[in-house]
Protein backbone atom coordinates (compact mmCIF):
# COMPACT_ATOMS: atom_id res chain seq x y z
CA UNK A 1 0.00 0.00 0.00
CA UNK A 2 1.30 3.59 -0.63
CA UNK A 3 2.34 5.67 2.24
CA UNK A 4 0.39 9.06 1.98
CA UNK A 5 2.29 12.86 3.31
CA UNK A 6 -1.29 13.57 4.73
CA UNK A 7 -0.98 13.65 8.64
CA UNK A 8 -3.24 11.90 10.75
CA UNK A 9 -6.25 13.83 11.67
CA UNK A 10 -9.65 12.74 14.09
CA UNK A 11 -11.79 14.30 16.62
CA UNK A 12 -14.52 13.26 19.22
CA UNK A 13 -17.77 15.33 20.40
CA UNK A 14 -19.36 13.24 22.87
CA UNK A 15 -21.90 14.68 25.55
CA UNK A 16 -22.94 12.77 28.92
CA UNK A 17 -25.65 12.77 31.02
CA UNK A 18 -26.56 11.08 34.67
CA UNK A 19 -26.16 11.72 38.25
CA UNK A 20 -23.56 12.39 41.31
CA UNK A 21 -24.17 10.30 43.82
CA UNK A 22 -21.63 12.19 46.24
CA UNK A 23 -18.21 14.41 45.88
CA UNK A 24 -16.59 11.45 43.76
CA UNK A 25 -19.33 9.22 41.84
CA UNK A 26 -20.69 10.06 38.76
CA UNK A 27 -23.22 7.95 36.60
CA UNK A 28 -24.62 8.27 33.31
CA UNK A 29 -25.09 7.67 30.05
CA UNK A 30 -24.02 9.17 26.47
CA UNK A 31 -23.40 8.83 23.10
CA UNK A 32 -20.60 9.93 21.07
CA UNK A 33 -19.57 11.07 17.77
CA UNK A 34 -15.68 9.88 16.37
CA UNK A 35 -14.05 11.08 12.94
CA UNK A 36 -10.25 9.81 11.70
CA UNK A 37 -8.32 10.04 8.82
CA UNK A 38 -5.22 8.80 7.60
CA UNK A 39 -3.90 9.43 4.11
CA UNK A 40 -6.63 8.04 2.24
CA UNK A 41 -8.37 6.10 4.79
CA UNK A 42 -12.13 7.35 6.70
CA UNK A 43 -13.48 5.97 9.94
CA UNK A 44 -16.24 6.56 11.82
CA UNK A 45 -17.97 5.79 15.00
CA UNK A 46 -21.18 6.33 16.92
CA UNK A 47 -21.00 4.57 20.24
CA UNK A 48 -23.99 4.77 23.34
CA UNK A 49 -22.68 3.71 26.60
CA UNK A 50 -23.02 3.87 30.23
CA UNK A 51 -20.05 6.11 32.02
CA UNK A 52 -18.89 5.44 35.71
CA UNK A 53 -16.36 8.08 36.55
CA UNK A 54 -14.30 8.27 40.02
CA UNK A 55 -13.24 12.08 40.74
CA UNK A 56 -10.30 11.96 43.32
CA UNK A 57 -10.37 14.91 45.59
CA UNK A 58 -13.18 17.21 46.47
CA UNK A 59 -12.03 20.61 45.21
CA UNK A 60 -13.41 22.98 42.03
CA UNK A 61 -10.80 20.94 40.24
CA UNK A 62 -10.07 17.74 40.55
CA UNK A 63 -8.46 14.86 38.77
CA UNK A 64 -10.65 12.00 38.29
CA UNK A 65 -10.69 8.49 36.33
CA UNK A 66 -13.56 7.14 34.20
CA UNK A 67 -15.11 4.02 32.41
CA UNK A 68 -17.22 3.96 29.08
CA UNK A 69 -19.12 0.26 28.67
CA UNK A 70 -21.04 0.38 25.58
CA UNK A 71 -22.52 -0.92 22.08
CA UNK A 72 -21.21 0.64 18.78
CA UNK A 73 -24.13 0.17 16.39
CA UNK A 74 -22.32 2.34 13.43
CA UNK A 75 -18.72 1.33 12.63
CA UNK A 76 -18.02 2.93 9.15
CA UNK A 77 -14.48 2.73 7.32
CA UNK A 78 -13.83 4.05 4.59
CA UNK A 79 -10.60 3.40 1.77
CA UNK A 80 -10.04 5.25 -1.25
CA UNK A 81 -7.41 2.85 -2.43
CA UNK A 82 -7.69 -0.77 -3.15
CA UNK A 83 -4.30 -1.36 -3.91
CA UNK A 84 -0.50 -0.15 -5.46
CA UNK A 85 -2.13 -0.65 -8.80
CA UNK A 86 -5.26 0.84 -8.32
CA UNK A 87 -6.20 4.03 -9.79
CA UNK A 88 -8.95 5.99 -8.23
CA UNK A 89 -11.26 8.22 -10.30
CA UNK A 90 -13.21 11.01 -9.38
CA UNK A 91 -16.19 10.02 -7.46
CA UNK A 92 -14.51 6.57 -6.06
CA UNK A 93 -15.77 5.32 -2.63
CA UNK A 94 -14.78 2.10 -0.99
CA UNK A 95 -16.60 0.93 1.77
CA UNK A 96 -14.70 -2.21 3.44
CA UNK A 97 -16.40 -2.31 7.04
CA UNK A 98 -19.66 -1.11 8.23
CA UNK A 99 -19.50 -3.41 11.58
CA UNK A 100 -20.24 -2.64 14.69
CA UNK A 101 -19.78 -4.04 18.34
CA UNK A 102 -18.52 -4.10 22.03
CA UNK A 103 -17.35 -0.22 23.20
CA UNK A 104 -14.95 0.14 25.85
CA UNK A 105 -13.11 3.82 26.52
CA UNK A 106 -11.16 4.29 29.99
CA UNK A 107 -10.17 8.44 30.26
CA UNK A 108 -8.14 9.97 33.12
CA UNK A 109 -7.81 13.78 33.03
CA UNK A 110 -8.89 16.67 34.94
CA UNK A 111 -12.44 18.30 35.85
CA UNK A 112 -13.38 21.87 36.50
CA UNK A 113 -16.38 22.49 38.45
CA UNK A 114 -18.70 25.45 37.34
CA UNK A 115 -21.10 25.83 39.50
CA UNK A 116 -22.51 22.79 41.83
CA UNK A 117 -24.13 20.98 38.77
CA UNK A 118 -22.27 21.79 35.97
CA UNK A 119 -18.72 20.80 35.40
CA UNK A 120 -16.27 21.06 32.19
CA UNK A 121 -13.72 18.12 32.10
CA UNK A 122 -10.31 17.81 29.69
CA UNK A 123 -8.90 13.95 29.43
CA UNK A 124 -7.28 11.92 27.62
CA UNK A 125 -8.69 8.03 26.52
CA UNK A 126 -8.17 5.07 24.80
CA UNK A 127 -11.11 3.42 22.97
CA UNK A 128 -11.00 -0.38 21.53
């Protein structure tokens, strides 16, 4: 396969609802939105899930640790090259996996509390 100059590019938007239990557990659900690209290669995902999130102190910002459990009903992937030979023309689309399946995302990072039931948070995840 030819290796494409185009750097990897992708974001998320995923909003959450539930409950706090106390100062440190969090419940809810959500569903988010995920967009990649490499070279000439398209994903994208649309997972609902349950979260469970952890927040370690009690303070306006905190550091905290969460869990996504979840079903991915919309797995799309996308490649506009079939092979060295191939030439695409205008218009090509490949589709090569519309599957979807099990969701699981764990996310540490930081939260900043806005007023007592609002809260902006900024982490970092992996997804499989």
């Amino acid at each position: 396969m030819r290796k494409s100059n185009r750097p990897f590019g992708g974001g998320a938007l995923t909003t959450v609802g539930g409950y706090t239990f106390d100062e440190h557990w969090f419940v809810g659900g959500g569903v988010a939105f995920y967009a990649n690209t490499v070279g000439d290669f398209f994903s994208m995902s649309v997972p609902l899930f349950a979260r469970g999130r952890y927040a370690l102190l009690e303070s306006k910002v905190t550091p905290y640790v969460s869990a996504d459990v979840g079903f991915d009903p919309v797995n799309v992937q996308v490649d506009y090259e079939m092979s060295e030979t191939y030439r695409p023309q205008e218009g090509d689309v490949w589709v090569y996996g519309t599957d979807g399946g099990f969701y699981v995302r764990l996310e540490v990072g930081l939260s900043v509390r806005l007023d007592r039931r609002r809260a902006v948070s900024f982490g970092i995840g992996c997804c499989r």
